[in-house]
C-alpha atoms as a PDB file:
ATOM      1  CA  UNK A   1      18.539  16.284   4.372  1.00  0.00           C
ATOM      2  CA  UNK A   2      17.124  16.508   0.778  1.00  0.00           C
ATOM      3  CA  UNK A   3      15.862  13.100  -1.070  1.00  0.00           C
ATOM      4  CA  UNK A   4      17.442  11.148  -3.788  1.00  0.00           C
ATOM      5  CA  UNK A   5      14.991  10.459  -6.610  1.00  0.00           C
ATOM      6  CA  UNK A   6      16.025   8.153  -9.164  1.00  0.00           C
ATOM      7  CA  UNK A   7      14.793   5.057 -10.748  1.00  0.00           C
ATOM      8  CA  UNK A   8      15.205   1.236 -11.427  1.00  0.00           C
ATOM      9  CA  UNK A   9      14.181  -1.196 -14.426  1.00  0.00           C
ATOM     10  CA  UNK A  10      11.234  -3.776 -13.402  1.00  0.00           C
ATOM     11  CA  UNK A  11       9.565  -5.900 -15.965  1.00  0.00           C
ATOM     12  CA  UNK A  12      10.992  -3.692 -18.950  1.00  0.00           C
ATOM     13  CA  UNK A  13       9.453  -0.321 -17.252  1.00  0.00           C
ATOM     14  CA  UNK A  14      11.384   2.582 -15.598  1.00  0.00           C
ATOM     15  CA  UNK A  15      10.290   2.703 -11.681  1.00  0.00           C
ATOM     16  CA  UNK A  16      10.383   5.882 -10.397  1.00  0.00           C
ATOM     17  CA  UNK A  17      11.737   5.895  -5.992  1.00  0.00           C
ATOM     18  CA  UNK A  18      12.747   7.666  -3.757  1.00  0.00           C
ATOM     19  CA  UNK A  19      14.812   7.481  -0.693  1.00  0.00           C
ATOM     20  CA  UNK A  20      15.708  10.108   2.540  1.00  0.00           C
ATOM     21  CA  UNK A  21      17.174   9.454   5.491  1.00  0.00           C
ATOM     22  CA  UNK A  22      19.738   7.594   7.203  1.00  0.00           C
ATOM     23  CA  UNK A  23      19.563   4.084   9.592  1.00  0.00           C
ATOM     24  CA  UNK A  24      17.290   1.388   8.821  1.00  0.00           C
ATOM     25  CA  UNK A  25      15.275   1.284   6.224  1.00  0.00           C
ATOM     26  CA  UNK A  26      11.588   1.632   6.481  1.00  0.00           C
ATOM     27  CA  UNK A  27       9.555   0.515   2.543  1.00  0.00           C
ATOM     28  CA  UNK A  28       6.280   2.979   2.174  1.00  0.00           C
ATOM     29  CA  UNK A  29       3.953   0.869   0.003  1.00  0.00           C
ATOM     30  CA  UNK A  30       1.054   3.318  -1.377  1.00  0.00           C
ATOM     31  CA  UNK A  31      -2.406   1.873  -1.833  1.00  0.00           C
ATOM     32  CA  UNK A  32      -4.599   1.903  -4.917  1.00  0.00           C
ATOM     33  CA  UNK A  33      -5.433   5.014  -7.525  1.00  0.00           C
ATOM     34  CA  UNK A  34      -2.220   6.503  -5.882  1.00  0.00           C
ATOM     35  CA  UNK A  35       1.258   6.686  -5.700  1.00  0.00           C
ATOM     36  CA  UNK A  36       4.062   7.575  -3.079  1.00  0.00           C
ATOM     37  CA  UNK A  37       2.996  11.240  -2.882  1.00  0.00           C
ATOM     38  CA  UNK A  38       0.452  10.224  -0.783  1.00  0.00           C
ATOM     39  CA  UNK A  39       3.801  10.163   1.250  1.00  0.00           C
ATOM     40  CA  UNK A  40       4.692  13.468   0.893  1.00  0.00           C
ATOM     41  CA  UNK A  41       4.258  14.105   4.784  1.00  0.00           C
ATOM     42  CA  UNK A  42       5.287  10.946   6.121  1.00  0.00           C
ATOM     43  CA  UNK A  43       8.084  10.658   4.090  1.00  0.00           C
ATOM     44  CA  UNK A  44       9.368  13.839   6.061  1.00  0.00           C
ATOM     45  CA  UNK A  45       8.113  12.653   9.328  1.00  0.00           C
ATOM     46  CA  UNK A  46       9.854   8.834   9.526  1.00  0.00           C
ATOM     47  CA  UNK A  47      12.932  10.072   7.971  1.00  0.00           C
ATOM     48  CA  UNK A  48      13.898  11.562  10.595  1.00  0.00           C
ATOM     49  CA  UNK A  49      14.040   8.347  12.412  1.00  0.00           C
ATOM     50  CA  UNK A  50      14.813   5.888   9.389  1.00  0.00           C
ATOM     51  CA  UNK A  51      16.235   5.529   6.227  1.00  0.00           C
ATOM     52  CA  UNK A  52      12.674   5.662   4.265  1.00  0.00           C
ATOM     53  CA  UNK A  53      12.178   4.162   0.666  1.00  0.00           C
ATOM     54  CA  UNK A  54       9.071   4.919  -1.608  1.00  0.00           C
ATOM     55  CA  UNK A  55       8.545   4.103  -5.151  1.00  0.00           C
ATOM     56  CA  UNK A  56       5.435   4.766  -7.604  1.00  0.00           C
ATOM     57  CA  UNK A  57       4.419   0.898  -8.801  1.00  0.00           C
ATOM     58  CA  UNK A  58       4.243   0.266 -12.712  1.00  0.00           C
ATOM     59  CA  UNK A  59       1.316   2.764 -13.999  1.00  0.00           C
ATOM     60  CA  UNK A  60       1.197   4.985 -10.924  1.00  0.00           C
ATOM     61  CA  UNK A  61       2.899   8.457 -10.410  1.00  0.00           C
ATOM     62  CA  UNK A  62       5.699   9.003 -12.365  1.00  0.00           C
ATOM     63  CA  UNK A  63       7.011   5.450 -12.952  1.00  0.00           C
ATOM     64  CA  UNK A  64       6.232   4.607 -16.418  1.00  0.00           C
ATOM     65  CA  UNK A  65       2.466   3.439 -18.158  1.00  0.00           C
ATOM     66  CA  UNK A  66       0.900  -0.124 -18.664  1.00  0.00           C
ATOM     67  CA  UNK A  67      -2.235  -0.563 -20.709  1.00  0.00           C
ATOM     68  CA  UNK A  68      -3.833  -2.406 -17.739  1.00  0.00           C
ATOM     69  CA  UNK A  69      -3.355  -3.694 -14.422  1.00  0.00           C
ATOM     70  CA  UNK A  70      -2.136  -7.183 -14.147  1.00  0.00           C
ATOM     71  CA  UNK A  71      -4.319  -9.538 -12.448  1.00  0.00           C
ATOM     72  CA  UNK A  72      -1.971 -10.399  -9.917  1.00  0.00           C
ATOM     73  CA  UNK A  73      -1.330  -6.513  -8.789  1.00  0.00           C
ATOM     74  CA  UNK A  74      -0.250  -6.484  -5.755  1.00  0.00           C
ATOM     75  CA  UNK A  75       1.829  -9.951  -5.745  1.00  0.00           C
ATOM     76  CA  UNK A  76       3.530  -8.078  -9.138  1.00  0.00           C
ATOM     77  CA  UNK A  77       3.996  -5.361  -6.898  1.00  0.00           C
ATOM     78  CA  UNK A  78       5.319  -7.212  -4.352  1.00  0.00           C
ATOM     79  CA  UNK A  79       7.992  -7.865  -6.717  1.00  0.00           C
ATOM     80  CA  UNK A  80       8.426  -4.657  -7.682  1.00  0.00           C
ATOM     81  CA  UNK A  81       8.931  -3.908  -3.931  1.00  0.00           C
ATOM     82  CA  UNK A  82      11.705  -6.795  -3.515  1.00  0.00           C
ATOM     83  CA  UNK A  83      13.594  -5.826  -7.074  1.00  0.00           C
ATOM     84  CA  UNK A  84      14.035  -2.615  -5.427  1.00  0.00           C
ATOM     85  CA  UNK A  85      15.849  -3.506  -2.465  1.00  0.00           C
ATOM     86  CA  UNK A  86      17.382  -5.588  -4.263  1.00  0.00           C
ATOM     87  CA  UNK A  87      19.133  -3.211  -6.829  1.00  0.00           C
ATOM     88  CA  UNK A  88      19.466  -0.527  -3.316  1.00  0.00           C
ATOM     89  CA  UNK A  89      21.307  -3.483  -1.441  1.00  0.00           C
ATOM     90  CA  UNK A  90      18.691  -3.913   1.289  1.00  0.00           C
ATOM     91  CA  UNK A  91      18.649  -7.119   2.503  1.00  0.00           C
ATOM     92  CA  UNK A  92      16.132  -6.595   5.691  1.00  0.00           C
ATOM     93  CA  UNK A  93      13.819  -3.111   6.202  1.00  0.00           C
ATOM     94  CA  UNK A  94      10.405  -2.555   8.063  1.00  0.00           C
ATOM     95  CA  UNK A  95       7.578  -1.719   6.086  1.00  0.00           C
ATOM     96  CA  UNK A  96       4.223   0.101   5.929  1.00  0.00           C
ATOM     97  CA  UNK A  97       1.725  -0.450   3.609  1.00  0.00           C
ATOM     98  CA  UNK A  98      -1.383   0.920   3.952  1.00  0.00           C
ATOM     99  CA  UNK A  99      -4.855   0.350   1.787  1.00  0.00           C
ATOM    100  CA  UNK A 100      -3.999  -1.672  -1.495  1.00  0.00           C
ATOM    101  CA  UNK A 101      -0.344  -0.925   0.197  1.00  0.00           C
ATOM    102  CA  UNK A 102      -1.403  -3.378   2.928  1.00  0.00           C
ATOM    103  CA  UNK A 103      -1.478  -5.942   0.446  1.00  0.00           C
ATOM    104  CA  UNK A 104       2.223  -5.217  -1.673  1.00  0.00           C
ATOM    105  CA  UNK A 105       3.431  -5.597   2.350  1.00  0.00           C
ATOM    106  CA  UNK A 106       1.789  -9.413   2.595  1.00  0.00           C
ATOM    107  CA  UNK A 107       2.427 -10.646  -0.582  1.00  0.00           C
ATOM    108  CA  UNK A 108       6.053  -9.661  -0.352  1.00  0.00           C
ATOM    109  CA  UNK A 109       6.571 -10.898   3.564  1.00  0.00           C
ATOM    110  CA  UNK A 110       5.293 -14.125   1.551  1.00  0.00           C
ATOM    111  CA  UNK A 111       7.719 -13.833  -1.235  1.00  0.00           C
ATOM    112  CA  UNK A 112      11.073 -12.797   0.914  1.00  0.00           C
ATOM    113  CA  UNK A 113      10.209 -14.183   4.020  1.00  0.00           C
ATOM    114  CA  UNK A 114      13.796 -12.861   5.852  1.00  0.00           C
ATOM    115  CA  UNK A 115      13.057  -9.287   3.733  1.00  0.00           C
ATOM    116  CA  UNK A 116      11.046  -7.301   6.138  1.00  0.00           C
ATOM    117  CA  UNK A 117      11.808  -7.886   9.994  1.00  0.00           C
ATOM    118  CA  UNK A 118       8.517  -5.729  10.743  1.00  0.00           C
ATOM    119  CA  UNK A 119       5.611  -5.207   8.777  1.00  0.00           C
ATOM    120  CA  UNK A 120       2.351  -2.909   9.627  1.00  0.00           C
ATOM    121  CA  UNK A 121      -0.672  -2.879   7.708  1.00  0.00           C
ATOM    122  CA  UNK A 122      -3.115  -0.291   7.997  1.00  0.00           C
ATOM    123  CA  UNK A 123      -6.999   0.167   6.231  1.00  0.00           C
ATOM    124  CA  UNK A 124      -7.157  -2.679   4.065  1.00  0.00           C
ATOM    125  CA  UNK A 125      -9.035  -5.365   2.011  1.00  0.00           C
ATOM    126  CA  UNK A 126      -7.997  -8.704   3.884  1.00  0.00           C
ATOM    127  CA  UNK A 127      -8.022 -11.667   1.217  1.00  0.00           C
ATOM    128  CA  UNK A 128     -11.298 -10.946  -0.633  1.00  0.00           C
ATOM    129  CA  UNK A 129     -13.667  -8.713  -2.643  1.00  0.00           C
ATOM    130  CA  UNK A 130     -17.240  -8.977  -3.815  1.00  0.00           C
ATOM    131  CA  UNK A 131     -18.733  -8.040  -6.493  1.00  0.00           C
ATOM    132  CA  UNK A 132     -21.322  -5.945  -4.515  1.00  0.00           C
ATOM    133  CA  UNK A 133     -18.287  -4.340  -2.421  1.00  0.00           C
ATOM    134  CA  UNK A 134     -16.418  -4.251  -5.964  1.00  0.00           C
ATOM    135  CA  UNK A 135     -19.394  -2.112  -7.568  1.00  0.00           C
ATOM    136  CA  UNK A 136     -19.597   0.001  -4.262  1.00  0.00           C
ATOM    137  CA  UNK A 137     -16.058   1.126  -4.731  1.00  0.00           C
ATOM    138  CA  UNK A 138     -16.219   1.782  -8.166  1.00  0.00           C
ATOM    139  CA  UNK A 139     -19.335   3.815  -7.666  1.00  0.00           C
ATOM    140  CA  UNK A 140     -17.715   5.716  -5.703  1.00  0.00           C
ATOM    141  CA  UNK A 141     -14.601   6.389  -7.601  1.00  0.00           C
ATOM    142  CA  UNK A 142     -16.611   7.549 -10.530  1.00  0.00           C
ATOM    143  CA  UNK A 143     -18.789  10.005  -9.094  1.00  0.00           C
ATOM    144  CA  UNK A 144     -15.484  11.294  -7.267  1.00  0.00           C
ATOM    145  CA  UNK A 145     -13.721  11.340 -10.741  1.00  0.00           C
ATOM    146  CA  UNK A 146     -16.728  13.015 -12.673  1.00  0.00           C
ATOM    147  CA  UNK A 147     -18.203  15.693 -10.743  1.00  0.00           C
ATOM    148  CA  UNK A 148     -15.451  16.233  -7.203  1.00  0.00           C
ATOM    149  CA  UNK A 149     -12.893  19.029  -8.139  1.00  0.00           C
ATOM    150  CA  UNK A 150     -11.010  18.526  -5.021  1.00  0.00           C
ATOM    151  CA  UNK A 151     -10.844  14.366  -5.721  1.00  0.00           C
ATOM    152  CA  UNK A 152     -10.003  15.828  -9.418  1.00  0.00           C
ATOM    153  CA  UNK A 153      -6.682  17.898  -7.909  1.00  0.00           C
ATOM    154  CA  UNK A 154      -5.728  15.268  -5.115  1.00  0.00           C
ATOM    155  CA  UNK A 155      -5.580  12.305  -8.562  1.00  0.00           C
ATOM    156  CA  UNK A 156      -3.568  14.704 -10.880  1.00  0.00           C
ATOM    157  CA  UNK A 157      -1.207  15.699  -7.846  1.00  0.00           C
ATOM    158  CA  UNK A 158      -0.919  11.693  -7.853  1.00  0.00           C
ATOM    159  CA  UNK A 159       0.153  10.697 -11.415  1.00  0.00           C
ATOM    160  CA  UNK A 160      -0.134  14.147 -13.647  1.00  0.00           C
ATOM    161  CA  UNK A 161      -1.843  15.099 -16.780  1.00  0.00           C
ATOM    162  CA  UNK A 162      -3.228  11.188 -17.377  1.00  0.00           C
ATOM    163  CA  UNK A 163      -4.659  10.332 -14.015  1.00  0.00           C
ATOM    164  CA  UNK A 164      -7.855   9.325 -15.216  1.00  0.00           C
ATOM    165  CA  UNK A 165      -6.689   6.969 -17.028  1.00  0.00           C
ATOM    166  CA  UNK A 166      -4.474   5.517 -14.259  1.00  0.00           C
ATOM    167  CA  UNK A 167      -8.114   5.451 -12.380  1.00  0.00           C
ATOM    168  CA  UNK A 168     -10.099   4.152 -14.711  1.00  0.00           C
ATOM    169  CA  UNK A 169      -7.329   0.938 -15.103  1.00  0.00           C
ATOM    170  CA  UNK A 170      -7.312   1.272 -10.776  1.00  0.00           C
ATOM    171  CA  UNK A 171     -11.246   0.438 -11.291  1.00  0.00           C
ATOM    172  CA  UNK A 172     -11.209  -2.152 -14.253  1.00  0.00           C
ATOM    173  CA  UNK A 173      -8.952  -3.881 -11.773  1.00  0.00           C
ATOM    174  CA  UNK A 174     -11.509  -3.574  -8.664  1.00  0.00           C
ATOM    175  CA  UNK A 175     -14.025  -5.370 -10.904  1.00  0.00           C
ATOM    176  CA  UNK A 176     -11.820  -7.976 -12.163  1.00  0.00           C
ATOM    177  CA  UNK A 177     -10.833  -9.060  -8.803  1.00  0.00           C
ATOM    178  CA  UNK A 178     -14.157  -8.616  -7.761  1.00  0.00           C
ATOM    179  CA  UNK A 179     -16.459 -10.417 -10.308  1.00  0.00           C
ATOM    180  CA  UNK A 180     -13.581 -12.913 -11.301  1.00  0.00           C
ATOM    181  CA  UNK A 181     -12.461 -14.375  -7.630  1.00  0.00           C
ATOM    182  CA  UNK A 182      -9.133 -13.224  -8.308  1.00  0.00           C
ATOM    183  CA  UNK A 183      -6.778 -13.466  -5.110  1.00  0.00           C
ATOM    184  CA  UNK A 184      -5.839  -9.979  -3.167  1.00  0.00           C
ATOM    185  CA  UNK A 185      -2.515 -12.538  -1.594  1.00  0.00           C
ATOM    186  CA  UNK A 186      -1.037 -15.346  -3.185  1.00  0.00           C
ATOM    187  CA  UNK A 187       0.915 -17.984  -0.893  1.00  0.00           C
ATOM    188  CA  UNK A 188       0.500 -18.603   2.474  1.00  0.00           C
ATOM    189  CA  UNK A 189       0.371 -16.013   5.280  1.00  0.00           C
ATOM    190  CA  UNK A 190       0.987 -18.686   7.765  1.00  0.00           C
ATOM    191  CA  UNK A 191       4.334 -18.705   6.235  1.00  0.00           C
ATOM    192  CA  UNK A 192       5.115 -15.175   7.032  1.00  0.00           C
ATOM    193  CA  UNK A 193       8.266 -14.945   9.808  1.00  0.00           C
ATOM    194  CA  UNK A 194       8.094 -10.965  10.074  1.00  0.00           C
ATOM    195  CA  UNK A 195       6.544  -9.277  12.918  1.00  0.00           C
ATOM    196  CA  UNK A 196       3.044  -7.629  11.644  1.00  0.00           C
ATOM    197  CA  UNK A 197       0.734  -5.055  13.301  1.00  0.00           C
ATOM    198  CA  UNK A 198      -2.844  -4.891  11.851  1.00  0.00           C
ATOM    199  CA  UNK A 199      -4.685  -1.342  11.667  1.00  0.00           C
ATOM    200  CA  UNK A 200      -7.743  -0.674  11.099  1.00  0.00           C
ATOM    201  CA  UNK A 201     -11.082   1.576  11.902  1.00  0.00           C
ATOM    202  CA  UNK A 202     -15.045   0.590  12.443  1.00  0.00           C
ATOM    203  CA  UNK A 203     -15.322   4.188  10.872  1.00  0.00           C
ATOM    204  CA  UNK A 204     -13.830   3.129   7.668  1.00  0.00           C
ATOM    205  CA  UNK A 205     -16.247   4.089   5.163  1.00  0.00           C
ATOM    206  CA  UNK A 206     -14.727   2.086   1.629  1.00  0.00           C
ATOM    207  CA  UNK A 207     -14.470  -1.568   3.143  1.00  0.00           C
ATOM    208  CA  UNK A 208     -16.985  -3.275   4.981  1.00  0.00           C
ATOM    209  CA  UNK A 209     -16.598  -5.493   8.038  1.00  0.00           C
ATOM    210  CA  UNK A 210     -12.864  -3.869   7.923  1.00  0.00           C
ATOM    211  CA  UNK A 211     -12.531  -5.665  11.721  1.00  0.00           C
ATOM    212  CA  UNK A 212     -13.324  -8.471  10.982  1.00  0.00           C
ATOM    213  CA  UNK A 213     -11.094  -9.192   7.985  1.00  0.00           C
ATOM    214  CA  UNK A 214      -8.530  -7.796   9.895  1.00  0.00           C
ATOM    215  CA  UNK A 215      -9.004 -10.416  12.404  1.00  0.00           C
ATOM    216  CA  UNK A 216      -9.042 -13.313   9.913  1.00  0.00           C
ATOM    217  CA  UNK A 217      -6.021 -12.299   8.387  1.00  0.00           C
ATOM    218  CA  UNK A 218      -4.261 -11.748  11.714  1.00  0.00           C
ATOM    219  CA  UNK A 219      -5.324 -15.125  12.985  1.00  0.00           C
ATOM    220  CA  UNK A 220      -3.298 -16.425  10.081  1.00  0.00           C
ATOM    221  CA  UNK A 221       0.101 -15.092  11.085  1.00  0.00           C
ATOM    222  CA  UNK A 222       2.124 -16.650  13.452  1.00  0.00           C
ATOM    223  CA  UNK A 223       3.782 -12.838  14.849  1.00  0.00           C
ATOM    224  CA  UNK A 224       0.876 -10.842  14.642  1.00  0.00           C
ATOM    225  CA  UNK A 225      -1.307  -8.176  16.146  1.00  0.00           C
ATOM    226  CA  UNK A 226      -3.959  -5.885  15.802  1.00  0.00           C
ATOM    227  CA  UNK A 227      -5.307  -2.461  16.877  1.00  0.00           C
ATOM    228  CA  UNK A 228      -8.711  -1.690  15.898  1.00  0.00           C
ATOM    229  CA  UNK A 229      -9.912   1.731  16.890  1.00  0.00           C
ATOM    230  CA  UNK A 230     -13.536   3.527  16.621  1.00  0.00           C
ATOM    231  CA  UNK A 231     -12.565   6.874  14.838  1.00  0.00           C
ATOM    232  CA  UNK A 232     -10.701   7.530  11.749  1.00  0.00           C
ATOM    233  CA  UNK A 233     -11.659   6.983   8.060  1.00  0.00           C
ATOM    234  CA  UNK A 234      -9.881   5.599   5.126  1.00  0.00           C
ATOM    235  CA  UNK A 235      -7.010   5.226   5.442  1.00  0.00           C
ATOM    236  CA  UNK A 236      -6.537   5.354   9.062  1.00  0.00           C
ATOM    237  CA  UNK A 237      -2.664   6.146   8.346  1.00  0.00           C
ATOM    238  CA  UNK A 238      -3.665   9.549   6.207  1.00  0.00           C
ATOM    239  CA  UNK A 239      -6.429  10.414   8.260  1.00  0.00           C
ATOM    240  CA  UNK A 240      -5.589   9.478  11.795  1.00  0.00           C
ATOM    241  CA  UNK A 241      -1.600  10.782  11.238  1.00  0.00           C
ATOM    242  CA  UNK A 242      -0.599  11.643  15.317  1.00  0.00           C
ATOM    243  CA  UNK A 243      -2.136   8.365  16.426  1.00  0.00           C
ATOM    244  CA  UNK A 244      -0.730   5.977  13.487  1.00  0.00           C
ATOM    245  CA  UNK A 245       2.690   7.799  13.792  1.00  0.00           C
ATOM    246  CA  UNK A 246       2.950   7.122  17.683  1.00  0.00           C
ATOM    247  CA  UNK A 247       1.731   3.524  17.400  1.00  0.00           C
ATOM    248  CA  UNK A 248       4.126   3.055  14.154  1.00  0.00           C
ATOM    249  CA  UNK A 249       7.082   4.650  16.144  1.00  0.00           C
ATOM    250  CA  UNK A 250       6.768   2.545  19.001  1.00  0.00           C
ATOM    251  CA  UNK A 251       5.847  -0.605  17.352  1.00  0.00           C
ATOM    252  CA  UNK A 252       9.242  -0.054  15.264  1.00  0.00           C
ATOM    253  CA  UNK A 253      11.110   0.750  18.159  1.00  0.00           C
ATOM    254  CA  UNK A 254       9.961  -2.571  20.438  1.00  0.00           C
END
């Protein structure tokens, strides 16, 4: 079965999505510096089991530009996330979000509490950033971005010609939210009614203490879980893909 690409009007931008298979509908929410190519495998994979939905957020892939990154970015794209099923006439869907992804999936099981029956969230931040682990990340990004060739394909197979400057408002973001307090979630997770499995790995080599954020976050939601494993790297969804798919598939399925 071939995908249906198209796209939908959010906050005065054109939102690029796209959709393949049939059955219930399963939302991939990319992380950060990304888009839903980082899909491109898993998008074939789960829609042969469910109805799967991806879309690039405002600035990413091929959805259209913003100057910057709003300061609420993942609770914006959150919204972006629930306008979409919305306009497709999804009233209830699992989810995976994975990374920055992780945290679209929270915000919006906050936001549309009867939206997502199931909810997995794999590699990600938990509810805070430091500056330290801010400047780490960025460090990182920009040594990638200046002087990796392979980094330098994987971005421009992500968002085209103008991916730098897609990562370079990706990290004026990180050290907003990481020298300014901003929040990663806004509401209450306690008041989250879908089902949620927690990911993560000790091995993960961007975020710090990844178990143990995890953990807190879990604690937190009332139908929750968590598998924490001693292998993979970040994200344990892209580089783990036979174990995340098996526990994915059976955590959908039970």
């Amino acid at each position: 079965m071939q995908s249906v690409t198209d796209y939908f009007d959010f906050n005065n931008q054109e939102v690029f999505f796209k959709i393949k298979g049939e059955g219930q509908p399963l939302l991939l929410l990319h992380g950060n510096s990304v888009s839903s190519e980082m899909f491109r495998f898993d998008f074939n994979f789960f829609s042969s089991h469910f109805k799967v939905i991806s879309f690039d957020y405002p600035g990413h892939g091929k959805s259209g530009r913003v100057k910057r990154f709003r300061d609420d970015f993942w609770n914006f794209n959150a919204k972006a996330a629930s306008e979409l099923c919305n306009f497709l006439g999804i009233s209830s869907c699992f989810a995976i979000g994975t990374s920055g992804g992780a945290l679209v999936g929270l915000n919006l099981a906050i936001l549309k509490q009867d939206l997502i029956e199931k909810l997995i969230v794999d590699s990600f931040l938990g509810t805070y950033l430091l500056p330290e682990e801010a400047d780490s990340i960025v460090e990182k990004r920009v040594r990638s971005k200046q002087s990796n060739f392979l980094s330098q394909q994987f971005w421009k197979s992500q968002h085209g010609s103008d991916w730098e400057k897609v990562l370079d408002n990706d990290l004026d973001l990180m050290l907003r939210v990481g020298y300014e307090g901003l929040p990663l979630i806004i509401g209450d997770l306690k008041s989250i009614k879908s089902k949620v499995l927690g990911i993560a790995s000790t091995e993960d080599e961007l975020i710090p203490n990844i178990d143990k954020r995890l953990i807190e976050v879990c604690s937190q939601i009332q139908n929750s879980q968590y598998q924490i494993f001693d292998f993979g790297k970040h994200p344990f969804m892209t580089t783990q893909k036979e174990v995340f798919r098996d526990i994915a598939n059976d955590f959908f399925r039970n």
